[in-house]
N, C-alpha and C. Protein backbone atom coordinates (compact mmCIF):
# COMPACT_ATOMS: atom_id res chain seq x y z
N UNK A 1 11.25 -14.60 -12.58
CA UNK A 1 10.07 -13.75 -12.59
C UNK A 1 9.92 -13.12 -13.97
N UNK A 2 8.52 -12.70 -14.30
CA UNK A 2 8.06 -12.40 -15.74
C UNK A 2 8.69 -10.88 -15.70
N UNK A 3 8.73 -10.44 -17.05
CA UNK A 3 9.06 -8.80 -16.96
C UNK A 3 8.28 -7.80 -16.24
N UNK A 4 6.75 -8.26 -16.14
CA UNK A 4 5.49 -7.59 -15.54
C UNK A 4 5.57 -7.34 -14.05
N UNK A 5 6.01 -9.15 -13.23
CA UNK A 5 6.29 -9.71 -12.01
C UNK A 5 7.35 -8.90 -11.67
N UNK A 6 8.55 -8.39 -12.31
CA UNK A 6 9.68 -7.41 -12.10
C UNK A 6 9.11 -6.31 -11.51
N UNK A 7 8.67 -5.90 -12.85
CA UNK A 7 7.95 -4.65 -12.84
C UNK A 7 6.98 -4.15 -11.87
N UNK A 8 6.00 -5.29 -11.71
CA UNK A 8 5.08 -4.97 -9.83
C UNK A 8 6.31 -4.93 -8.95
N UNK A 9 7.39 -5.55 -9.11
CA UNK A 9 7.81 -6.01 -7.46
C UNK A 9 8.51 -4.55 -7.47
N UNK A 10 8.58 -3.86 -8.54
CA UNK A 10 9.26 -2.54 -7.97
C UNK A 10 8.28 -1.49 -7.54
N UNK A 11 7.13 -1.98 -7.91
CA UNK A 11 6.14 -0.63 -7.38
C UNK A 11 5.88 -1.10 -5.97
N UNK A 12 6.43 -2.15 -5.40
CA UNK A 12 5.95 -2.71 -4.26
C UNK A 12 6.95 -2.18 -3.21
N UNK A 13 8.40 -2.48 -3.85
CA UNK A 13 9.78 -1.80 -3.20
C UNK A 13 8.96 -0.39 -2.88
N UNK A 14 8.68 0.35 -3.66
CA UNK A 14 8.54 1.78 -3.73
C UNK A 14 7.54 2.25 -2.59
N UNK A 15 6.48 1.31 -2.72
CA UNK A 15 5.86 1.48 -1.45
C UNK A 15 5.88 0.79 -0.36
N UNK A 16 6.80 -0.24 0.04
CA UNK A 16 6.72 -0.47 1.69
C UNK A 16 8.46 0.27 2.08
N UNK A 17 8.82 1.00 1.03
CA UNK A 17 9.81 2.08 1.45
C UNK A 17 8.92 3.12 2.13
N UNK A 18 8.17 3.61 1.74
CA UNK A 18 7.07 4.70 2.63
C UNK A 18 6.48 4.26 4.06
N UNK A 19 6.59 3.06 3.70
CA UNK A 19 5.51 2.35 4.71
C UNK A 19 6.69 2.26 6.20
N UNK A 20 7.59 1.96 5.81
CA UNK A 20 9.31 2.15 6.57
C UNK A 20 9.13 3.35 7.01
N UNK A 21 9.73 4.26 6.26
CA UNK A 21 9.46 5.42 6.73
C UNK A 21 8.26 6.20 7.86
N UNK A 22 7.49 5.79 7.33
CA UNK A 22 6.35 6.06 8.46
C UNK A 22 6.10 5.36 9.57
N UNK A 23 6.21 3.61 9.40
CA UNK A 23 6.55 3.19 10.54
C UNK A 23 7.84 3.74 11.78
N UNK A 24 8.95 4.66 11.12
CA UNK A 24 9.76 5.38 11.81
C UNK A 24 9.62 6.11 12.72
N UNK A 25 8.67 7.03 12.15
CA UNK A 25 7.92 8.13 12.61
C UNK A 25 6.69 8.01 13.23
N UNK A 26 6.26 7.01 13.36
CA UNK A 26 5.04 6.69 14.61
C UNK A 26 5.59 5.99 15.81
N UNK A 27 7.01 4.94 15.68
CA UNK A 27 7.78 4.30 16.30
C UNK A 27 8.22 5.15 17.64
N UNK A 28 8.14 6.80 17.27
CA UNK A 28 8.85 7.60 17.75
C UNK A 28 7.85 8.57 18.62
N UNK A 29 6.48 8.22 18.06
CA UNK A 29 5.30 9.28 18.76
C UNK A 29 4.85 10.56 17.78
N UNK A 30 4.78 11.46 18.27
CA UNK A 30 4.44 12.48 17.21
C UNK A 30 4.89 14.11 18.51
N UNK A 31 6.27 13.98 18.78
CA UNK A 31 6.48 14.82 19.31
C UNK A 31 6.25 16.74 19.14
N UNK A 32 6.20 16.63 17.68
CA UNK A 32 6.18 17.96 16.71
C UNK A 32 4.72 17.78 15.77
N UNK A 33 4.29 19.02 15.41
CA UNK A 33 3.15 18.99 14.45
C UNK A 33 4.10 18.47 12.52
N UNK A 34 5.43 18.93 13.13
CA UNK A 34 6.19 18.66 11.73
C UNK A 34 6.28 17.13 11.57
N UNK A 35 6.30 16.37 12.54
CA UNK A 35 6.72 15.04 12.80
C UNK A 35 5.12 14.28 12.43
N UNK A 36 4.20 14.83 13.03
CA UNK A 36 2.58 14.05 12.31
C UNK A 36 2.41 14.65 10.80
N UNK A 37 2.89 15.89 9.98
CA UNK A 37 2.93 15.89 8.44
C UNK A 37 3.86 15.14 8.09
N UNK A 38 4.72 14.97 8.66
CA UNK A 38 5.86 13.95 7.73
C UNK A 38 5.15 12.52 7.85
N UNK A 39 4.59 11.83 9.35
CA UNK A 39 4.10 10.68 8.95
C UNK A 39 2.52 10.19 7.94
N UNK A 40 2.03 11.50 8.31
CA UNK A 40 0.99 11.69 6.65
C UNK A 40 1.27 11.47 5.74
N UNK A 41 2.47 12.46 5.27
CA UNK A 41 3.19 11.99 4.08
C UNK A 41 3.55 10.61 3.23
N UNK A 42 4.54 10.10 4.39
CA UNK A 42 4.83 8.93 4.24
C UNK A 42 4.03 7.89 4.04
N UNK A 43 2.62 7.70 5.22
CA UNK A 43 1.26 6.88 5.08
C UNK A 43 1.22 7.08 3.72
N UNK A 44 0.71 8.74 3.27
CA UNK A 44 -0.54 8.22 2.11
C UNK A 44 0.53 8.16 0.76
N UNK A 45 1.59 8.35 0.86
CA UNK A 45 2.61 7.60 -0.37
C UNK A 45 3.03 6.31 0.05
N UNK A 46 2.30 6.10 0.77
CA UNK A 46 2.90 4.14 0.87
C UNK A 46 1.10 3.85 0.68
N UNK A 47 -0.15 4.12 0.34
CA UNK A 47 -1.28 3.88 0.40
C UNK A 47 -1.25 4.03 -1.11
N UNK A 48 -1.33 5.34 -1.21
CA UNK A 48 -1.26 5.21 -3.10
C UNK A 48 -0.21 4.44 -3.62
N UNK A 49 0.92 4.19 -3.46
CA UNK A 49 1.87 3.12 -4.01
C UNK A 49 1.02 2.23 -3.71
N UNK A 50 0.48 1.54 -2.43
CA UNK A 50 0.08 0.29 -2.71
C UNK A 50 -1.05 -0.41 -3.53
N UNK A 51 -2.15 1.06 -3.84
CA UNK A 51 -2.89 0.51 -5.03
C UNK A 51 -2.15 0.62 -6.09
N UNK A 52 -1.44 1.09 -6.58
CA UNK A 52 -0.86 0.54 -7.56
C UNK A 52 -0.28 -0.67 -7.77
N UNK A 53 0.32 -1.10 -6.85
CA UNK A 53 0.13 -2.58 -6.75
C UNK A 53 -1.05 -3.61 -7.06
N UNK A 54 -1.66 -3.09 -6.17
CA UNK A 54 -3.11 -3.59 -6.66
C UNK A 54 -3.35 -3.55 -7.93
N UNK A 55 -3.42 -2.20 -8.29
CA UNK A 55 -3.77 -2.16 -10.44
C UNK A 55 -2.92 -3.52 -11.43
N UNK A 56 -1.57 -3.12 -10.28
CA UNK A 56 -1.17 -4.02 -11.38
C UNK A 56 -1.09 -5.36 -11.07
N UNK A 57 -1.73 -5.96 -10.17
CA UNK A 57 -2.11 -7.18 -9.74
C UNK A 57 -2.79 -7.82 -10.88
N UNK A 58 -3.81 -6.60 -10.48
CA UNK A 58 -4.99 -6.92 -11.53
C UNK A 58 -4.74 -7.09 -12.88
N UNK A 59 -4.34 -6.35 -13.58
CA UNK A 59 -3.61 -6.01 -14.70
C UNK A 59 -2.87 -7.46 -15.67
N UNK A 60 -2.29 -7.60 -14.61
CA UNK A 60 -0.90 -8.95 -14.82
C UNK A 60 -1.90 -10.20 -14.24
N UNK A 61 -3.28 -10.39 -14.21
CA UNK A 61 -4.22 -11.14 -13.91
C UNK A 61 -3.31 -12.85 -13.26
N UNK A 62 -2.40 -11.95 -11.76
CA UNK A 62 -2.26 -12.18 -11.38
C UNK A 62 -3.35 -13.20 -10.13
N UNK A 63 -2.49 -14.49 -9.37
CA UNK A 63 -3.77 -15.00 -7.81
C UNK A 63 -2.75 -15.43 -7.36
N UNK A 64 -3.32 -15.38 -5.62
CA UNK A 64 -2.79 -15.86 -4.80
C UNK A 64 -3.85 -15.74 -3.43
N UNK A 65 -4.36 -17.03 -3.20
CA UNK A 65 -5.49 -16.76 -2.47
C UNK A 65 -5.29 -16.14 -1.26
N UNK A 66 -4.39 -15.83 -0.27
CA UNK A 66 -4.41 -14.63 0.62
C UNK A 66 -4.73 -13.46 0.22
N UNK A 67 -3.72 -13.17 -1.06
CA UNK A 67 -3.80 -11.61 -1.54
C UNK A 67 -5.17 -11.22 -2.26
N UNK A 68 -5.97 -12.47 -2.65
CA UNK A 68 -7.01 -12.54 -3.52
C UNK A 68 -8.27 -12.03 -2.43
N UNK A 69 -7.92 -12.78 -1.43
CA UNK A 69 -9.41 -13.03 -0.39
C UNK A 69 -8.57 -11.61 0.32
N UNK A 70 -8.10 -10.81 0.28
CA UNK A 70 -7.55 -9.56 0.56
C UNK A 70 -8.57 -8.25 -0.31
N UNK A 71 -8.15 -8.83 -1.61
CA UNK A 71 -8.70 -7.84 -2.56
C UNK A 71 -10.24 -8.02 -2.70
N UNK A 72 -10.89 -8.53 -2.40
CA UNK A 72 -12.20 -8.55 -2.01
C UNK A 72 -13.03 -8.02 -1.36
N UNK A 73 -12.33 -7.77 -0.32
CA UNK A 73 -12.47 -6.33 0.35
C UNK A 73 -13.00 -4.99 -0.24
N UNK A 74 -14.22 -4.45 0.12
CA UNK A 74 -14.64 -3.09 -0.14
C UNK A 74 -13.49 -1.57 0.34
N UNK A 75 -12.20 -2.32 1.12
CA UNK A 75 -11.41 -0.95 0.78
C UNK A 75 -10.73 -1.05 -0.06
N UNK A 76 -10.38 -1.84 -0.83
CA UNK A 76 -9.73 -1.70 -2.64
C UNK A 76 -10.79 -0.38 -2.79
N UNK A 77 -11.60 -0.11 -2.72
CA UNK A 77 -12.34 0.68 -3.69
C UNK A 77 -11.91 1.84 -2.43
N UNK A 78 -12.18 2.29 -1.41
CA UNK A 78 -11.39 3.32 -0.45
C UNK A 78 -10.46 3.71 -0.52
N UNK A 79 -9.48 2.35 -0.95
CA UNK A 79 -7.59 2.76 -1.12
C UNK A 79 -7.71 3.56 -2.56
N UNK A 80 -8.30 2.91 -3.50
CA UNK A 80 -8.38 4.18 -4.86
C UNK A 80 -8.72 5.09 -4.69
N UNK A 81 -9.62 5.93 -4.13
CA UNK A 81 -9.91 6.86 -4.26
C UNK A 81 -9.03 7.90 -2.91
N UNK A 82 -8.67 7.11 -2.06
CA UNK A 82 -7.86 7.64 -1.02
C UNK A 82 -6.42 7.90 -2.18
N UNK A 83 -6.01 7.02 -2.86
CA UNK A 83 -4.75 7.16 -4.00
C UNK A 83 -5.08 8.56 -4.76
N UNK A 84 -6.39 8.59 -4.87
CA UNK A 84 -6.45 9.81 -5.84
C UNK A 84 -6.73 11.06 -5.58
N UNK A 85 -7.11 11.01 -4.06
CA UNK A 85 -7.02 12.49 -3.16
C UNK A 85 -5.53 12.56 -2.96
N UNK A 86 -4.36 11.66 -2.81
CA UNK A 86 -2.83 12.12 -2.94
C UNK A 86 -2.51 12.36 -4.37
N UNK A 87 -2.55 11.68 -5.37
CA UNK A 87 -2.34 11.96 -6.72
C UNK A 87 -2.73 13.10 -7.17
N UNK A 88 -3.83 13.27 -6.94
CA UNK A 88 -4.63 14.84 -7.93
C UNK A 88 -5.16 15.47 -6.99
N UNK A 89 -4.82 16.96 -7.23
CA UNK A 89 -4.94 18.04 -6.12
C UNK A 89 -6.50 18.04 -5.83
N UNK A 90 -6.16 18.36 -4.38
CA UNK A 90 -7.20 18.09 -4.07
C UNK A 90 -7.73 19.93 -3.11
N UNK A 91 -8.74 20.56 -3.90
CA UNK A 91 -8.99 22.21 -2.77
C UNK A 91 -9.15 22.24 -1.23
N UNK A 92 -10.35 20.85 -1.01
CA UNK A 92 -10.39 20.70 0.83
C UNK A 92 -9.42 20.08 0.99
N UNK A 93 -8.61 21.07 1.88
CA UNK A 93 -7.80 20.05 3.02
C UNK A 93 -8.44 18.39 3.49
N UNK A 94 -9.35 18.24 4.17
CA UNK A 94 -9.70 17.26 4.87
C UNK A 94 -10.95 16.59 3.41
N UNK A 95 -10.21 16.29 2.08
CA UNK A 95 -11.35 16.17 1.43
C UNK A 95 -11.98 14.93 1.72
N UNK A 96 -13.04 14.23 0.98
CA UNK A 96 -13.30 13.08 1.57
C UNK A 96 -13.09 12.14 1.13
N UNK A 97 -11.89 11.91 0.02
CA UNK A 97 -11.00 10.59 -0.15
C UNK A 97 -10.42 10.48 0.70
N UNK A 98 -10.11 11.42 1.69
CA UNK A 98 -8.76 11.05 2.53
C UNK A 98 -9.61 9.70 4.28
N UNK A 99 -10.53 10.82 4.25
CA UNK A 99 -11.51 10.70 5.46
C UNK A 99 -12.36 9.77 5.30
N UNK A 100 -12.35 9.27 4.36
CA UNK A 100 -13.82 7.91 4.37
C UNK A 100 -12.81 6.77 4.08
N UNK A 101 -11.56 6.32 3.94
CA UNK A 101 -10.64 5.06 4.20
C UNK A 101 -10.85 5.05 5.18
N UNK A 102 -10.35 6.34 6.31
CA UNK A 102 -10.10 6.00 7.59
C UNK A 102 -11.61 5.57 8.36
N UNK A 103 -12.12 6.29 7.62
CA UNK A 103 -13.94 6.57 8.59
C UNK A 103 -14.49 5.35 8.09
N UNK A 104 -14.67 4.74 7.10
CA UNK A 104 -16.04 4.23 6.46
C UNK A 104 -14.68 2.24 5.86
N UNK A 105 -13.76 2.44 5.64
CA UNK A 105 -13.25 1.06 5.76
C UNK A 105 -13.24 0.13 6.78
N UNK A 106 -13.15 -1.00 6.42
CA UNK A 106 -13.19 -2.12 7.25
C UNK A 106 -12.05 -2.81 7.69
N UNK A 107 -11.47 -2.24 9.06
CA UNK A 107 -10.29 -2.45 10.06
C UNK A 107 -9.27 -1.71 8.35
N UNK A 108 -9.38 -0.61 8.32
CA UNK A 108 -8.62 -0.34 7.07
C UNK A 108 -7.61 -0.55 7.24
N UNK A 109 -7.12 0.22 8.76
CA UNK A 109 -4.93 0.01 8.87
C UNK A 109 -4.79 -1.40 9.01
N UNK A 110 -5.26 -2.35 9.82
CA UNK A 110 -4.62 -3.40 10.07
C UNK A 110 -5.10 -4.27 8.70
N UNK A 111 -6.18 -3.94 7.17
CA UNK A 111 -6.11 -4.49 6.25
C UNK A 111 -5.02 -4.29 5.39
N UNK A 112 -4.91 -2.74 5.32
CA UNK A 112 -3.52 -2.60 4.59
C UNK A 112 -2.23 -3.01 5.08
N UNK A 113 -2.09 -3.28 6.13
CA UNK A 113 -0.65 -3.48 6.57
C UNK A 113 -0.67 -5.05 6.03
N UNK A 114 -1.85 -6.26 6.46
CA UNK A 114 -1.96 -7.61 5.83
C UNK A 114 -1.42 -7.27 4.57
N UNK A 115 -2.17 -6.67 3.94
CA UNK A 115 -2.23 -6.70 2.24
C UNK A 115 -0.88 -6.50 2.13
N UNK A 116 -0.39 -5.30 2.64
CA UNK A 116 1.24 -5.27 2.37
C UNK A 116 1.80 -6.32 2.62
N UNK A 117 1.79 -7.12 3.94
CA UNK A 117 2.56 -8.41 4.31
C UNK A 117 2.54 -9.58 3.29
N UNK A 118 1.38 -9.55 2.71
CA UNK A 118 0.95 -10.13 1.81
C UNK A 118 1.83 -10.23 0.52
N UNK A 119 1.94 -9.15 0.61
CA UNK A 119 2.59 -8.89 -1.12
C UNK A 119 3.97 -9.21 -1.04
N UNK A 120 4.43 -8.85 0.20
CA UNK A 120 6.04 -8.89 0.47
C UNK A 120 6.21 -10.51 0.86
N UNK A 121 5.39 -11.10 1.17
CA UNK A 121 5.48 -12.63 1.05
C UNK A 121 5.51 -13.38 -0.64
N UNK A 122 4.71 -13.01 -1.16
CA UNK A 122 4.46 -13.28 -2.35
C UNK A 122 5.66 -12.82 -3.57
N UNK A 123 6.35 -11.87 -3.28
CA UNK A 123 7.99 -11.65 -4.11
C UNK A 123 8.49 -12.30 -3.48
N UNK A 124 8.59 -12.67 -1.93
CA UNK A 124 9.61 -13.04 -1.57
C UNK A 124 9.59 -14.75 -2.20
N UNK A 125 8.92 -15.31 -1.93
CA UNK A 125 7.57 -16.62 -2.38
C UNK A 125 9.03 -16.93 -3.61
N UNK A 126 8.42 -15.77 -4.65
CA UNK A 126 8.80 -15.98 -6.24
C UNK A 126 10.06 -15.39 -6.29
N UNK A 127 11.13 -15.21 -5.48
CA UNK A 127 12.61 -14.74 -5.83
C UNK A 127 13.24 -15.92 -4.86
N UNK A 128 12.32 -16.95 -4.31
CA UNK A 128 13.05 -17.85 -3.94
C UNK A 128 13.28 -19.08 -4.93
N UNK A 129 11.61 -18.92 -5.78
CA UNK A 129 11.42 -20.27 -6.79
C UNK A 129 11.94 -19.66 -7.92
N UNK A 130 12.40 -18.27 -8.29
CA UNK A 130 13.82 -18.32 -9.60
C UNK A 130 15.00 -18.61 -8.84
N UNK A 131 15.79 -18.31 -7.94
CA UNK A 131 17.12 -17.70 -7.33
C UNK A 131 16.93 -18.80 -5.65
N UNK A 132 16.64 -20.50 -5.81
CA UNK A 132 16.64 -21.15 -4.74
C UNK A 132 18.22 -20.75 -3.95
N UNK A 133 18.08 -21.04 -2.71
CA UNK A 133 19.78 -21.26 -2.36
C UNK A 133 19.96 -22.68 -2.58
N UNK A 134 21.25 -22.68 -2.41
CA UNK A 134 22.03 -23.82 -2.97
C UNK A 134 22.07 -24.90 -1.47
């Protein structure tokens, strides 16, 4: 893998570690109001990690026609700005980066979770064609 290809596959680690995490914590229900902020948490740092992935998809003018016919999708443009109501403070609580992924995307959770599957196929793909088994 290229230094770049390294370099995405760790922003990718970084976010389906969140995505773990939160799958934990929904696995489990939402017994506590502490237990639905922690799986917030976890969601929208595995959402903003994953556009960054995306950026640097783009970036490293990277293809792969699943992940491609993925990014085509009008919530690339939802997941950014949903990234940037977690990134940069935001005064409303309920502002409306957070609320128009969920409200106004198209099948947003079950796109992002593809897109993730996606990506985690696609390292896995390319750490088999450097590092074959024997």
């Amino acid at each position: 893998m290229t230094q770049g290809l390294v370099s995405l596959h760790r922003y990718y680690i970084w976010a389906n570690k969140m995505r773990t995490h939160f799958d934990e914590i929904i696995s489990n229900g939402y017994p506590t109001a502490g237990a639905e902020i922690e799986a917030t948490l976890y969601m929208s740092y595995w959402y903003g990690g994953l556009y960054v992935v995306i950026e640097g998809w783009q970036q490293l003018g990277l293809s792969d026609r699943s992940i491609d016919e993925l990014l085509c999708s009008s919530n690339v443009k939802l997941l950014k700005r949903y990234r940037h109501g977690v990134f940069h403070f935001q005064k409303n609580y309920f502002d409306e980066r957070f609320v128009e992924f969920m409200r106004d995307g198209k099948d947003a959770v079950s796109w992002v979770r593809n897109l993730n599957l996606e990506f985690g196929r696609y390292f896995l793909e390319k750490g088999r064609a450097k590092y074959p088994s024997s």
